[in-house]
Protein backbone atom coordinates (compact mmCIF):
# COMPACT_ATOMS: atom_id res chain seq x y z
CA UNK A 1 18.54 45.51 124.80
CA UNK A 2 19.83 46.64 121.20
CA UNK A 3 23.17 48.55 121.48
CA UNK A 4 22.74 50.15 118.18
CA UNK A 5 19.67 51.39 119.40
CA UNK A 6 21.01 52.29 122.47
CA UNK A 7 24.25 54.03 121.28
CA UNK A 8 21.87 56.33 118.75
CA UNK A 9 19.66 57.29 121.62
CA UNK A 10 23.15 58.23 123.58
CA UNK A 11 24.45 60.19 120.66
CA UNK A 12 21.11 62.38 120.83
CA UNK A 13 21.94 63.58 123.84
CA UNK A 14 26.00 64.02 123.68
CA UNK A 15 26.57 67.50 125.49
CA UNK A 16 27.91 70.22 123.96
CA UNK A 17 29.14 71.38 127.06
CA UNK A 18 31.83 68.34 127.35
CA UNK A 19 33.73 70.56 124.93
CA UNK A 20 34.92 72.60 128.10
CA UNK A 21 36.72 69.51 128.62
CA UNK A 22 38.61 70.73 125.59
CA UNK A 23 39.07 74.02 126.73
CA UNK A 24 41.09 72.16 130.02
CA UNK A 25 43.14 70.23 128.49
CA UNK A 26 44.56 72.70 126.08
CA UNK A 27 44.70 74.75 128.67
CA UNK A 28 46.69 72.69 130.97
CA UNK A 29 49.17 72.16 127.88
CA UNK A 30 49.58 75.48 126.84
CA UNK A 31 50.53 75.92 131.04
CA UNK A 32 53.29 73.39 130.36
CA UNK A 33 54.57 74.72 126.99
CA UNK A 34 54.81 78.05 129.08
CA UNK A 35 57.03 76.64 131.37
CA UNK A 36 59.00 74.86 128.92
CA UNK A 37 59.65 77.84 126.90
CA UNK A 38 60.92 79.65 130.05
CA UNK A 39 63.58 77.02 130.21
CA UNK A 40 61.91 75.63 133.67
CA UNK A 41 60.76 71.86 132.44
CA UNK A 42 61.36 69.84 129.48
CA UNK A 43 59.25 70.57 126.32
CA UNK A 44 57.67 66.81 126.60
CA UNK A 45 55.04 67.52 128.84
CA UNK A 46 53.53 69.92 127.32
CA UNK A 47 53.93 68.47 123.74
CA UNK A 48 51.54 65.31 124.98
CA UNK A 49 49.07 67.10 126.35
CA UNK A 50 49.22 69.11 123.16
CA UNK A 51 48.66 66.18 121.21
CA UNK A 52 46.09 65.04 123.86
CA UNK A 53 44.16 67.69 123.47
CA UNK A 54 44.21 67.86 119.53
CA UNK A 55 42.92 64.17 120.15
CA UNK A 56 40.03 64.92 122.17
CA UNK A 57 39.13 67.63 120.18
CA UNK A 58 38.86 66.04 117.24
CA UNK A 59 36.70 62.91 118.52
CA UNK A 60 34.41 64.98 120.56
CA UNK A 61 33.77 67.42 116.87
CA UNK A 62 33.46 64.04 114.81
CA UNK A 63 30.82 63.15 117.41
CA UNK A 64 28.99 66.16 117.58
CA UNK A 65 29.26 65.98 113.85
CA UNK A 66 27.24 62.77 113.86
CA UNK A 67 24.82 63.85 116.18
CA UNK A 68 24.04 67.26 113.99
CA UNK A 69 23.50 64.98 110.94
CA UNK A 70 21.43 61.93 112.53
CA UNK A 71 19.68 64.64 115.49
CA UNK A 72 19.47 67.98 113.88
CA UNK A 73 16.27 68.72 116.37
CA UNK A 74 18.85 67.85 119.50
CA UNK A 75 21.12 70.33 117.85
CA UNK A 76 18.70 73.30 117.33
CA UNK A 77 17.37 72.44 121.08
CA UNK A 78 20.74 73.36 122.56
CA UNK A 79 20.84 76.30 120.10
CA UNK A 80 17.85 77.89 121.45
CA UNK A 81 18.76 76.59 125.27
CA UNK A 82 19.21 79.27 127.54
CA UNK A 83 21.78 77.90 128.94
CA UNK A 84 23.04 75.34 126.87
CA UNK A 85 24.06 77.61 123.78
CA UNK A 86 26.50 79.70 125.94
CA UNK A 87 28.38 76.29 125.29
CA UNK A 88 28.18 76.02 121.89
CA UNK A 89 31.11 78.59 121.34
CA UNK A 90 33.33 76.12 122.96
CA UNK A 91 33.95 74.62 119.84
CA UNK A 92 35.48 77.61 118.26
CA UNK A 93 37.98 78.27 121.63
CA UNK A 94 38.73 74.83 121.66
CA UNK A 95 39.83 75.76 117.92
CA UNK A 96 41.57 78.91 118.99
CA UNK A 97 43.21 77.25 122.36
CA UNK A 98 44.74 74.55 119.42
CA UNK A 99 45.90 77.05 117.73
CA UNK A 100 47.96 78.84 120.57
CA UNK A 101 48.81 75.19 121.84
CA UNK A 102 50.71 74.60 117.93
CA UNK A 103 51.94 78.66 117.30
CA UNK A 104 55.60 77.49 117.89
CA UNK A 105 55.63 74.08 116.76
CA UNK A 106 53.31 74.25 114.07
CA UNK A 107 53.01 77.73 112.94
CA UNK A 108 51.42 76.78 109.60
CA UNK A 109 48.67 74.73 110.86
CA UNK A 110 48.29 77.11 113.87
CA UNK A 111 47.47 79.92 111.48
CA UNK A 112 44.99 77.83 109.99
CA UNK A 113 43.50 77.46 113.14
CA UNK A 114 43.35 80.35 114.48
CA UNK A 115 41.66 82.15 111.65
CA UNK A 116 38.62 79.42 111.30
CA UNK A 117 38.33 79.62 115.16
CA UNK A 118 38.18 83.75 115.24
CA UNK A 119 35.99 83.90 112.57
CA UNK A 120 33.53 80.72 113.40
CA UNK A 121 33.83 82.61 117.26
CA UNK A 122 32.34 85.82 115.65
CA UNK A 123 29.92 83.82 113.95
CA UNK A 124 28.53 82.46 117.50
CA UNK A 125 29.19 85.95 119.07
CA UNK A 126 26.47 87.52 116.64
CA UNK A 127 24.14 84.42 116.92
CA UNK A 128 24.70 84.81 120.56
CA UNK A 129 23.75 88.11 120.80
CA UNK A 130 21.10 88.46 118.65
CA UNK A 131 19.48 85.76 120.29
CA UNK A 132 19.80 87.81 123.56
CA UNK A 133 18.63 91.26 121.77
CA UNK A 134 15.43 89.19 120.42
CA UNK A 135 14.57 86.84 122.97
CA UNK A 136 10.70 85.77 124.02
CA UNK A 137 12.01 83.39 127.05
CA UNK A 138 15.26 84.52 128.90
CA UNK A 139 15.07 85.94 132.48
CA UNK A 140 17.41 87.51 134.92
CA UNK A 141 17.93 84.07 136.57
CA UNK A 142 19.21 82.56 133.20
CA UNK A 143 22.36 84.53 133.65
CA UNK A 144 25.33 82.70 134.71
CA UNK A 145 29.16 82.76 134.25
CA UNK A 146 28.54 80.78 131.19
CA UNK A 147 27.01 83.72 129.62
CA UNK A 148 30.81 85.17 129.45
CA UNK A 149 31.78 82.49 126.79
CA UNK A 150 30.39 83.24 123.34
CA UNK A 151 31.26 87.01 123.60
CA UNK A 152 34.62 87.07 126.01
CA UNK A 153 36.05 84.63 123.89
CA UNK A 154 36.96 86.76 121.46
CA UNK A 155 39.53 87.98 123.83
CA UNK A 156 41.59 85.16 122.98
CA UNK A 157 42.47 85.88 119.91
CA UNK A 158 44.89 88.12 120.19
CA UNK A 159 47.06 85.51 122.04
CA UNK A 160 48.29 84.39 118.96
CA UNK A 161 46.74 86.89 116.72
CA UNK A 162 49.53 89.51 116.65
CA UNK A 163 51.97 87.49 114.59
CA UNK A 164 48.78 85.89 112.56
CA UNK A 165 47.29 88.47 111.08
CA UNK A 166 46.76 92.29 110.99
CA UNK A 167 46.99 93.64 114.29
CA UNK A 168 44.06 95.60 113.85
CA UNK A 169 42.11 92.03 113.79
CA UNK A 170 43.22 91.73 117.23
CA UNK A 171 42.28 94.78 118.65
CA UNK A 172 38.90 93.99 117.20
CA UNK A 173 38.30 90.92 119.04
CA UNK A 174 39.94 92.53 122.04
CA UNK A 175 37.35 95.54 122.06
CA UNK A 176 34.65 93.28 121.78
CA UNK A 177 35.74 90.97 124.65
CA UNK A 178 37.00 93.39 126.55
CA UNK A 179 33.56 96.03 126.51
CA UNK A 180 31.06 93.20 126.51
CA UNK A 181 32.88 91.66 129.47
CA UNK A 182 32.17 94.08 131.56
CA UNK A 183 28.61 94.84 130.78
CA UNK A 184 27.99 91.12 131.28
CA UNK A 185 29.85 91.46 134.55
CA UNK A 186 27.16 93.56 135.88
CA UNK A 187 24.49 91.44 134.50
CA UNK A 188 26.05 88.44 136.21
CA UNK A 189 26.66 90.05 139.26
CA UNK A 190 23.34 91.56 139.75
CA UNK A 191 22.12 88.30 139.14
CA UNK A 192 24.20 86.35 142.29
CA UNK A 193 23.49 89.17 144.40
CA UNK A 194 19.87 89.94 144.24
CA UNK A 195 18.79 86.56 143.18
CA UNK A 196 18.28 82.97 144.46
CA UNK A 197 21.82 80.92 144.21
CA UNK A 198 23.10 79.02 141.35
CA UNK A 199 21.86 75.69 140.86
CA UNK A 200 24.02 73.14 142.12
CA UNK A 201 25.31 71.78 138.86
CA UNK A 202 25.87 75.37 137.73
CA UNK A 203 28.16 76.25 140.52
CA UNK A 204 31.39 75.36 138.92
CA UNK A 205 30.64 78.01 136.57
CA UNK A 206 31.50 80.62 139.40
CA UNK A 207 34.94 79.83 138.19
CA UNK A 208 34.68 81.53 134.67
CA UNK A 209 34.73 84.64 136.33
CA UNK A 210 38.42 84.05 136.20
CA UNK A 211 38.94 83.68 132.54
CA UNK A 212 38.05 87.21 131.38
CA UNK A 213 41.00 89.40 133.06
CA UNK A 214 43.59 86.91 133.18
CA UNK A 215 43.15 86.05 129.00
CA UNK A 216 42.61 90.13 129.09
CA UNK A 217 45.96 90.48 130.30
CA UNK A 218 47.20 88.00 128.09
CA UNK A 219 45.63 89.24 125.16
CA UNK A 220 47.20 92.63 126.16
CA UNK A 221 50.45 92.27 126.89
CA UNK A 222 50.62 90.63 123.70
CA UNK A 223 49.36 93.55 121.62
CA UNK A 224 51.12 96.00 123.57
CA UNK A 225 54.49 94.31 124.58
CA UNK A 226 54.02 96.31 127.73
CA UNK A 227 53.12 95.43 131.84
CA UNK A 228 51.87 98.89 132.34
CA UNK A 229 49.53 99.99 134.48
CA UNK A 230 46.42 98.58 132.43
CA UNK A 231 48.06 95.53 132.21
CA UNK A 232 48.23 95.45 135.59
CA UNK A 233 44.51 96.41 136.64
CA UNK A 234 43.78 93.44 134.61
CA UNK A 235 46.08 90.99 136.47
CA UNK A 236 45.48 92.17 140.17
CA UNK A 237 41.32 91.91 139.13
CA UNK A 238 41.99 88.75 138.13
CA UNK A 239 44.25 87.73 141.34
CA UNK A 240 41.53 89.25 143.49
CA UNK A 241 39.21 86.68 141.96
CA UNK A 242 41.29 84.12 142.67
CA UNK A 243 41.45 84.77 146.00
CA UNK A 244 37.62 85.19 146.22
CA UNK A 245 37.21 81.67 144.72
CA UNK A 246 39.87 80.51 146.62
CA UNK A 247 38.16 81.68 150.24
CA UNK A 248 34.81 79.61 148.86
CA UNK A 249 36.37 76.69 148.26
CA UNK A 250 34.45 74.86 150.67
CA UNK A 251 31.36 75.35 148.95
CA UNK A 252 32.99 73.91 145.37
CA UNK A 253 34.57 70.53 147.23
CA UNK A 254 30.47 69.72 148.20
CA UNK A 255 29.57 70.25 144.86
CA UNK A 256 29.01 66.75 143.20
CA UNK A 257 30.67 65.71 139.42
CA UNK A 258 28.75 67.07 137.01
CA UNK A 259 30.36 67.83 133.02
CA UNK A 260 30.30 71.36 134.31
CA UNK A 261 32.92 71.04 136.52
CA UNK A 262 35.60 71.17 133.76
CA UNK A 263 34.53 74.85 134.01
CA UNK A 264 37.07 74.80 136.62
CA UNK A 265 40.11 74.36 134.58
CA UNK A 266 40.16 76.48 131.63
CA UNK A 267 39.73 79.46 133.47
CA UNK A 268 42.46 77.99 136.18
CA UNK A 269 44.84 77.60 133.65
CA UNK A 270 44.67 80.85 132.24
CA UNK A 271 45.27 82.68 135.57
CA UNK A 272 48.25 80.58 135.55
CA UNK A 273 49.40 81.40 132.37
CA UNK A 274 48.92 84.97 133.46
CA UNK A 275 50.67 84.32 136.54
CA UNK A 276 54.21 82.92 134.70
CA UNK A 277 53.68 86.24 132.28
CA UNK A 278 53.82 88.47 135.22
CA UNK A 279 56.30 86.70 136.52
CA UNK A 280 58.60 86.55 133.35
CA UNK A 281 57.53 90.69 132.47
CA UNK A 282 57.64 92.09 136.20
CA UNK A 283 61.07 89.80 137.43
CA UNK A 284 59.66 88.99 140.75
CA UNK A 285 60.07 85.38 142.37
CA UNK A 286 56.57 85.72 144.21
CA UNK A 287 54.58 85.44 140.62
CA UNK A 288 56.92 82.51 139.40
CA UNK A 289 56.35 80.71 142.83
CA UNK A 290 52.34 81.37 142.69
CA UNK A 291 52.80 80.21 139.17
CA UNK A 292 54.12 76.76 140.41
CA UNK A 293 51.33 76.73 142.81
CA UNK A 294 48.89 76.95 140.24
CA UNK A 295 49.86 74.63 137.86
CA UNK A 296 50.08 71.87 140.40
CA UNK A 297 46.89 72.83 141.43
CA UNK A 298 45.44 72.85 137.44
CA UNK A 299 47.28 69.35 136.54
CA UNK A 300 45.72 67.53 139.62
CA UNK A 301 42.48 69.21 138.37
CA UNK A 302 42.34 68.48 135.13
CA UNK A 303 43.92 64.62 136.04
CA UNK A 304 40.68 63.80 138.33
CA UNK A 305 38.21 65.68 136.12
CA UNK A 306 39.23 63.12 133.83
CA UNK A 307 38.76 60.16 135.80
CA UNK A 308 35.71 61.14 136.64
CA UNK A 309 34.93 61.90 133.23
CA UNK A 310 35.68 58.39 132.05
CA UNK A 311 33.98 56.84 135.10
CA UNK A 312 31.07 58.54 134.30
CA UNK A 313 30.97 58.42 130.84
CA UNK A 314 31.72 53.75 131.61
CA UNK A 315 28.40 54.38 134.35
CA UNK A 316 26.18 55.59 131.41
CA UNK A 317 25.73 58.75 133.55
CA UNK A 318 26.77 60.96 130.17
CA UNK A 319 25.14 61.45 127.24
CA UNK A 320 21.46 61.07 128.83
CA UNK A 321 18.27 63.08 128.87
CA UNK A 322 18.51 65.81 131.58
């Protein structure tokens, strides 16, 4: 068999999804750099996965790089995917994530980052949802969790966007997040409700449900400087979620790998970031012990998503036509 040839053909069909695996690490970093800053662990952790997760990022953009220039049809195929483009923002929070994950160290570079990520996120938020406005093919059982990405990422940047730039740039991205989340809510609910289940390898997805009120809060606290009672709506939704996850479990641990299981972790680590913010704001031991909880729970996550990752990727079960 030719391995040129073979490689090529793989590169055709490199995911664009796998950039949640992005989105997991620099999640799980930014965790660690939370905890670090709090004066609860040394700063080293969280400074390799830092540079772990600049690492994969880059590779995984210089490969879908390739792929745009050699498959450009592949490319415009996921565009037009109904499922499949709600990944392609990934790339920009991946960028924005970065950017959060470098604020202190970096703060130069971080800048940088942060304002190509924002504005190449609002660039996929009004591709997104134009494409939704004008569509000829999507139906109610296209919507998923995934849906939640291209517009309730903007709710990110705010994170770091308050020392950044203009603070009204924040509250921008924040209102659209914020509104669009919950109309999409109700589109996604509606859909698990009064619909047939998720496929199988789109039940990880269940877990993005997370991301939206605990990066709200986030996002919120940080504009505001405040835990009132907003603040808080946003937390204890996002704790209630948590526990509604948690309670299916079951159902996740039969779920077989698939690249959409690193939908578990981004979303995971951004409850516990959440959780070490209520803890530091509120002064209560409960959220700094939950916290803990958490993050063991996220590392261990993120550590066999990995392995899995690299055994499958080894198996030539990645990058193949679905």
């Amino acid at each position: 068999m030719n391995t040129t040839s073979e490689t090529t053909h793989r590169l055709e069909h490199f995911p664009v999804a796998l950039f949640s695996s992005v989105m997991g690490v620099a999640g799980l970093a930014i965790a660690w750099i939370k905890v670090a800053h709090l004066g609860l662990v040394p700063g080293e952790i969280g400074s390799l996965l830092r540079w772990l997760a600049s690492a994969l990022y880059v590779f995984l953009l210089l490969v879908y790089a390739a792929k745009l220039v050699r498959y450009p049809a592949a490319v415009l195929a996921e565009r037009a995917h109904p499922l499949k483009q709600n990944f392609l923002p990934a790339i920009s929070i991946g960028l924005l994530l970065l950017a959060i994950a470098w604020a202190k160290a970096a703060p130069d570079v971080a800048c940088w980052m942060w304002g190509i990520g924002a504005a190449l996120h609002l660039a996929f938020t009004l591709m997104a949802m134009s494409s939704w406005i004008h569509h000829t093919h999507f139906q109610i059982t296209h919507a998923n969790p995934a849906w939640f990405i291209p517009v309730v990422g903007n709710i990110l940047v705010p994170v770091v966007g308050v020392g950044f730039g203009p603070v009204d740039v924040s509250w921008f991205f924040f209102s659209i997040g914020l509104v669009f989340w919950l109309v999409l809510l109700t589109m996604v609910l509606y859909r698990l409700f009064f619909h047939e289940p998720l496929p199988q390898r789109l039940t990880p997805t269940l877990f993005i449900l997370l991301a939206p009120p605990s990066v709200g809060f986030l996002s919120y606290v940080a504009l505001t400087d405040s835990l009132d009672a907003f603040a808080r709506i946003l937390y204890f939704t996002a704790l209630f979620l948590a526990l509604l996850l948690a309670s299916n479990a079951a159902r996740f641990f039969r779920v077989p790998f698939f690249i959409s299981a690193w939908a578990y972790c981004f979303p995971l680590a951004a409850m516990t970031l959440a959780t070490f913010e209520m803890a530091a704001r509120s002064g209560q031991a409960f959220y700094n012990w939950l916290g803990w909880v958490l993050l063991v729970l996220l590392t261990g996550m993120v550590a066999i998503l990995a392995v899995k990752t690299l055994m499958a990727a080894i198996m030539g079960r990645i990058c193949v036509p679905e």
